[in-house]
Protein backbone atom coordinates (compact mmCIF):
# COMPACT_ATOMS: atom_id res chain seq x y z
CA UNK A 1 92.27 140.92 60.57
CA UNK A 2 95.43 139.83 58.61
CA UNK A 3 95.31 135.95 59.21
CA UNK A 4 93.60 133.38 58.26
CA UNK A 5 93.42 129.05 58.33
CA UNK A 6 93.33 127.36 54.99
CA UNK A 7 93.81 123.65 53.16
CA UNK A 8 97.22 123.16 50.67
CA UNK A 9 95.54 121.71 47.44
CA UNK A 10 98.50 121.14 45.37
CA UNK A 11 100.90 123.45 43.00
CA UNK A 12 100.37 124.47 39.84
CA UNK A 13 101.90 127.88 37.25
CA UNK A 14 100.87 130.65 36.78
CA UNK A 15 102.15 133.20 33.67
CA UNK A 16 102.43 137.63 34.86
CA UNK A 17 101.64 140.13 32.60
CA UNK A 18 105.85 140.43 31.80
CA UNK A 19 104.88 136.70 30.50
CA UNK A 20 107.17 135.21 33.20
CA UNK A 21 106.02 131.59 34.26
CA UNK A 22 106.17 131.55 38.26
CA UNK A 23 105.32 127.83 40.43
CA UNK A 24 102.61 128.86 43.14
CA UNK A 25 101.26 126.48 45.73
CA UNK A 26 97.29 127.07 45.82
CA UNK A 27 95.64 127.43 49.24
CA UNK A 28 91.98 127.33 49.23
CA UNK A 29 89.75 128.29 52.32
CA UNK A 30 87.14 126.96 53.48
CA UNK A 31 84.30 127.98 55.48
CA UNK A 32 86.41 130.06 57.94
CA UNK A 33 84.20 132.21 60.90
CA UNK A 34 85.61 134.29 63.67
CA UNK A 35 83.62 132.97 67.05
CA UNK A 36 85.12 134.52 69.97
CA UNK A 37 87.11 137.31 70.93
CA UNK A 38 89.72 137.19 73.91
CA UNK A 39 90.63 140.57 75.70
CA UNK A 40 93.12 142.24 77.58
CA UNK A 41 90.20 142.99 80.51
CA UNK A 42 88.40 139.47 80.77
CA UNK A 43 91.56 137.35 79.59
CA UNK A 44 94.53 139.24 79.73
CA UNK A 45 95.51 138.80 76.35
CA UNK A 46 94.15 139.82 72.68
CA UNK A 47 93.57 136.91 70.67
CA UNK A 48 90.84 135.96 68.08
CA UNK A 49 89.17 132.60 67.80
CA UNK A 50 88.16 130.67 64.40
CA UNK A 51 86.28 127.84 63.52
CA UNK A 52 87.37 126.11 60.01
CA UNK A 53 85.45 124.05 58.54
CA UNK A 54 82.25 121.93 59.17
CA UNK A 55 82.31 119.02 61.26
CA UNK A 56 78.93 116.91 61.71
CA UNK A 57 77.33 116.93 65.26
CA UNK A 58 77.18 113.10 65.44
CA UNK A 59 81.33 113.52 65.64
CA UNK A 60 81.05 116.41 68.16
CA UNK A 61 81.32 115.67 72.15
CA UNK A 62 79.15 117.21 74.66
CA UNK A 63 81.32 119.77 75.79
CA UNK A 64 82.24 121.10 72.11
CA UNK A 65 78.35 120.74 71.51
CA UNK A 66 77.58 122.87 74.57
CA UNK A 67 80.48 125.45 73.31
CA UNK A 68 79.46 125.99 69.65
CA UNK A 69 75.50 126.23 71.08
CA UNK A 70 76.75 129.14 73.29
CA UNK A 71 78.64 130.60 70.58
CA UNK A 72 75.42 129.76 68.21
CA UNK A 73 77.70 128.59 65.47
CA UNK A 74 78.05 124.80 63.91
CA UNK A 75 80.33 123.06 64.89
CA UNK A 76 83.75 123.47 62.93
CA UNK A 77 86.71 120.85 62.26
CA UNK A 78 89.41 123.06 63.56
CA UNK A 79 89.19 125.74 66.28
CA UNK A 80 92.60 128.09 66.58
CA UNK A 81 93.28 131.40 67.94
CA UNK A 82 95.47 133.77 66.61
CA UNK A 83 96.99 136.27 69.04
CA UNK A 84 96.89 140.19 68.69
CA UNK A 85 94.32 139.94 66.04
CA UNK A 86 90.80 141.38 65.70
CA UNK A 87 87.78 142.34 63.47
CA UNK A 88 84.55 144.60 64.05
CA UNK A 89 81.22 142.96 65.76
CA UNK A 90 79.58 142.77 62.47
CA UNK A 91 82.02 140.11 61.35
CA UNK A 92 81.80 137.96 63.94
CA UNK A 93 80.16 134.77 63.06
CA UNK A 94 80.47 135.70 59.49
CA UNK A 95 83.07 133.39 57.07
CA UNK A 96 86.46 135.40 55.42
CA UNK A 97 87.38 135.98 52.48
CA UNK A 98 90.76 136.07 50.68
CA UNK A 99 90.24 139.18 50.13
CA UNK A 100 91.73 140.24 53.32
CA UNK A 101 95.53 140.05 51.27
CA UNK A 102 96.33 141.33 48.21
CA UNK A 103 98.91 140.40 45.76
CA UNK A 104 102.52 141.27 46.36
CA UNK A 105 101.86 140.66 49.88
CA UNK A 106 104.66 139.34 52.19
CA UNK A 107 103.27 135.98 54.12
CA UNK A 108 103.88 133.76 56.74
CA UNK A 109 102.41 130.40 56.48
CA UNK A 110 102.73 127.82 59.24
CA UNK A 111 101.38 124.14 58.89
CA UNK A 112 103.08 120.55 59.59
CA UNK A 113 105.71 119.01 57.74
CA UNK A 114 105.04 115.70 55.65
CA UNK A 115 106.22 112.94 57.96
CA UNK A 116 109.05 110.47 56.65
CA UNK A 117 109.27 107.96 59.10
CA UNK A 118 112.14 106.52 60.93
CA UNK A 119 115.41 107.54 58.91
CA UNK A 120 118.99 107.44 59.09
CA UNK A 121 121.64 110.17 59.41
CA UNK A 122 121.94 110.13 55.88
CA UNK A 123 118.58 111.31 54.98
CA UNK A 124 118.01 113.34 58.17
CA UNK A 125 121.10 115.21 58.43
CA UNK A 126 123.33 115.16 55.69
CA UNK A 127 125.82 113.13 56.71
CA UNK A 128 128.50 111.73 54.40
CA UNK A 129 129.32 108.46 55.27
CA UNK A 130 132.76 106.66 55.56
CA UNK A 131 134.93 106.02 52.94
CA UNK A 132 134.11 102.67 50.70
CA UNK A 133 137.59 102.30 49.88
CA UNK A 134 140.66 99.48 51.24
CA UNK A 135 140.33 98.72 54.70
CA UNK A 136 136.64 99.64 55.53
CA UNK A 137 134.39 97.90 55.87
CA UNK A 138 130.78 96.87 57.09
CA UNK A 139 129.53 100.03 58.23
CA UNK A 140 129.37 103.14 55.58
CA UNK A 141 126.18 104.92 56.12
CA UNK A 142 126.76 104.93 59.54
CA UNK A 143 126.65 107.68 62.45
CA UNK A 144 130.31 106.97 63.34
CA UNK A 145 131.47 108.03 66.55
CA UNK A 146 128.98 109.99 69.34
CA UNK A 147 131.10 110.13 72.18
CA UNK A 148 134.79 110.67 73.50
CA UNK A 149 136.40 108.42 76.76
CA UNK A 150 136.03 108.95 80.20
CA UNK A 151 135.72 112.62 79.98
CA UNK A 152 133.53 113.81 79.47
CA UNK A 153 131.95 110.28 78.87
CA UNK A 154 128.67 111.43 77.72
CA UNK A 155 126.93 111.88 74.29
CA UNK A 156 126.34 115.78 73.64
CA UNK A 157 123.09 116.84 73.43
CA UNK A 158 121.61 117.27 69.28
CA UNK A 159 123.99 115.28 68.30
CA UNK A 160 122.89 113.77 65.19
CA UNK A 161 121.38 110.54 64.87
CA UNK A 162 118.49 108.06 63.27
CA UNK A 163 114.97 108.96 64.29
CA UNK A 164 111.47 110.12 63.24
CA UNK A 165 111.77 112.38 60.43
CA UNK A 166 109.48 115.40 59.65
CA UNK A 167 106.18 115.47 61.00
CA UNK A 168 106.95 118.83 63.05
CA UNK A 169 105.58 122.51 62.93
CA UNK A 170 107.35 124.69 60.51
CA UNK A 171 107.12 128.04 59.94
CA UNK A 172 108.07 129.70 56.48
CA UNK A 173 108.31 133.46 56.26
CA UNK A 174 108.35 135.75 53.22
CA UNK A 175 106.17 133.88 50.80
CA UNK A 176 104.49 136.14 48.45
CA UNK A 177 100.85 136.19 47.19
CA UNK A 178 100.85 135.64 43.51
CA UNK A 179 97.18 136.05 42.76
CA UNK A 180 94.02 136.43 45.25
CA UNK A 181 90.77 134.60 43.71
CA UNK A 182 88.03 136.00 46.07
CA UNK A 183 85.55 134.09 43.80
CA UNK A 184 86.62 130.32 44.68
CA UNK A 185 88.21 132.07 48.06
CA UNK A 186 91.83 130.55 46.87
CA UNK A 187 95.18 132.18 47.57
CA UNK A 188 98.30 131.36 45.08
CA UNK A 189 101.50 131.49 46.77
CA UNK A 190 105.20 131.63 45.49
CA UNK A 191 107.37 130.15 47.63
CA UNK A 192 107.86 126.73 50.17
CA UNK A 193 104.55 125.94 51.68
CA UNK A 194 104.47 123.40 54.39
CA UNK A 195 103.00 119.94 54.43
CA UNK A 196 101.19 117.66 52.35
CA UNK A 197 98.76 118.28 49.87
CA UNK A 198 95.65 118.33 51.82
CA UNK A 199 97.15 120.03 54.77
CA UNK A 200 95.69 122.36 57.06
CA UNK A 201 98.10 125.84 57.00
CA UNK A 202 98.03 128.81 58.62
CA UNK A 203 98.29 132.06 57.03
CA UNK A 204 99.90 135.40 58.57
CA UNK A 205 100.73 138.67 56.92
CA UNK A 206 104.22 139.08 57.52
């Protein structure tokens, strides 16, 4: 098992043993079970199933309720399966630990990006703007021109221009694991993490 779903808490420092003062992101994980496997013979694919969290059964529809009751596990906040992973029958049913990476381990940590709202092509792309000098006028954080005459009369598709902003799935690669706490089950990351503080991410060994 090399992956695991966990909440982004906040960022903090932490000092190495060289005395070096590195920013980390700290990732703490909750109660986090494996329920179900998926195979190659019954599903046609390998995936493993977990349940994060705790989620009351007052919140939890019928057909959840009848899920987790075949399962015999509460009923979680987040259900997610990871493809081509696995653990012994022991495990099943039992939460994870941290412990499952150690530091100087290469991650990958997915989650969702904080949302910004509608923005301009300023803020969402980059753009420069026109020229506030003699002879322009009213429009200087514009878009500026999208399209050409009659051929081929059509705006190209990704051109730039204001929308929703952030909000999306994003997927950072290489992060390293600064320090492993199995004892308050937190991870302490180096590197861009995803999302909001309170965020749900996902965590892969690379």
């Amino acid at each position: 098992m090399s992956a695991l779903i966990g909440k982004k808490i906040g960022m903090t420092e932490v000092f190495t043993d060289k005395g070096d003062c590195v920013p980390v992101t700290v990732i703490h994980v909750e109660r986090c079970v494996p329920v179900l496997k998926r195979t190659e013979e019954k599903d046609g694919y390998q995936a493993l199933m977990l349940a994060y969290g705790t989620r009351k059964p007052k919140h939890t529809n019928k057909p959840l309720q009848g899920f987790y009751d075949k399962l015999k596990v509460e009923p979680a906040k987040i259900l997610q399966e990871f493809r081509g992973q696995d653990v012994d029958d022991e495990a099943m049913g039992k939460p994870l630990k941290v412990d499952i990476f150690s530091e100087g381990d290469s991650v990958q940590v997915v989650g969702v990006t904080k949302g910004k709202g509608f923005s301009g092509v300023f803020r969402r792309f980059n753009y420069a703007g026109a020229p506030a000098s003699h002879g322009h006028h009213e429009s200087y954080r514009g878009t500026g021109s999208i399209g050409m005459h009659t051929y081929p009369g059509r705006v190209f598709k990704g051109t730039g221009m204001p929308g929703r902003m952030g909000g999306k799935k994003a997927h950072t690669k290489n992060l390293k694991v600064v320090r492993v706490d199995v004892e308050n089950n937190v991870l302490l990351l180096k590197g861009a993490v995803p999302g909001a503080n309170g965020g749900i991410v996902s965590i892969f060994k690379s």
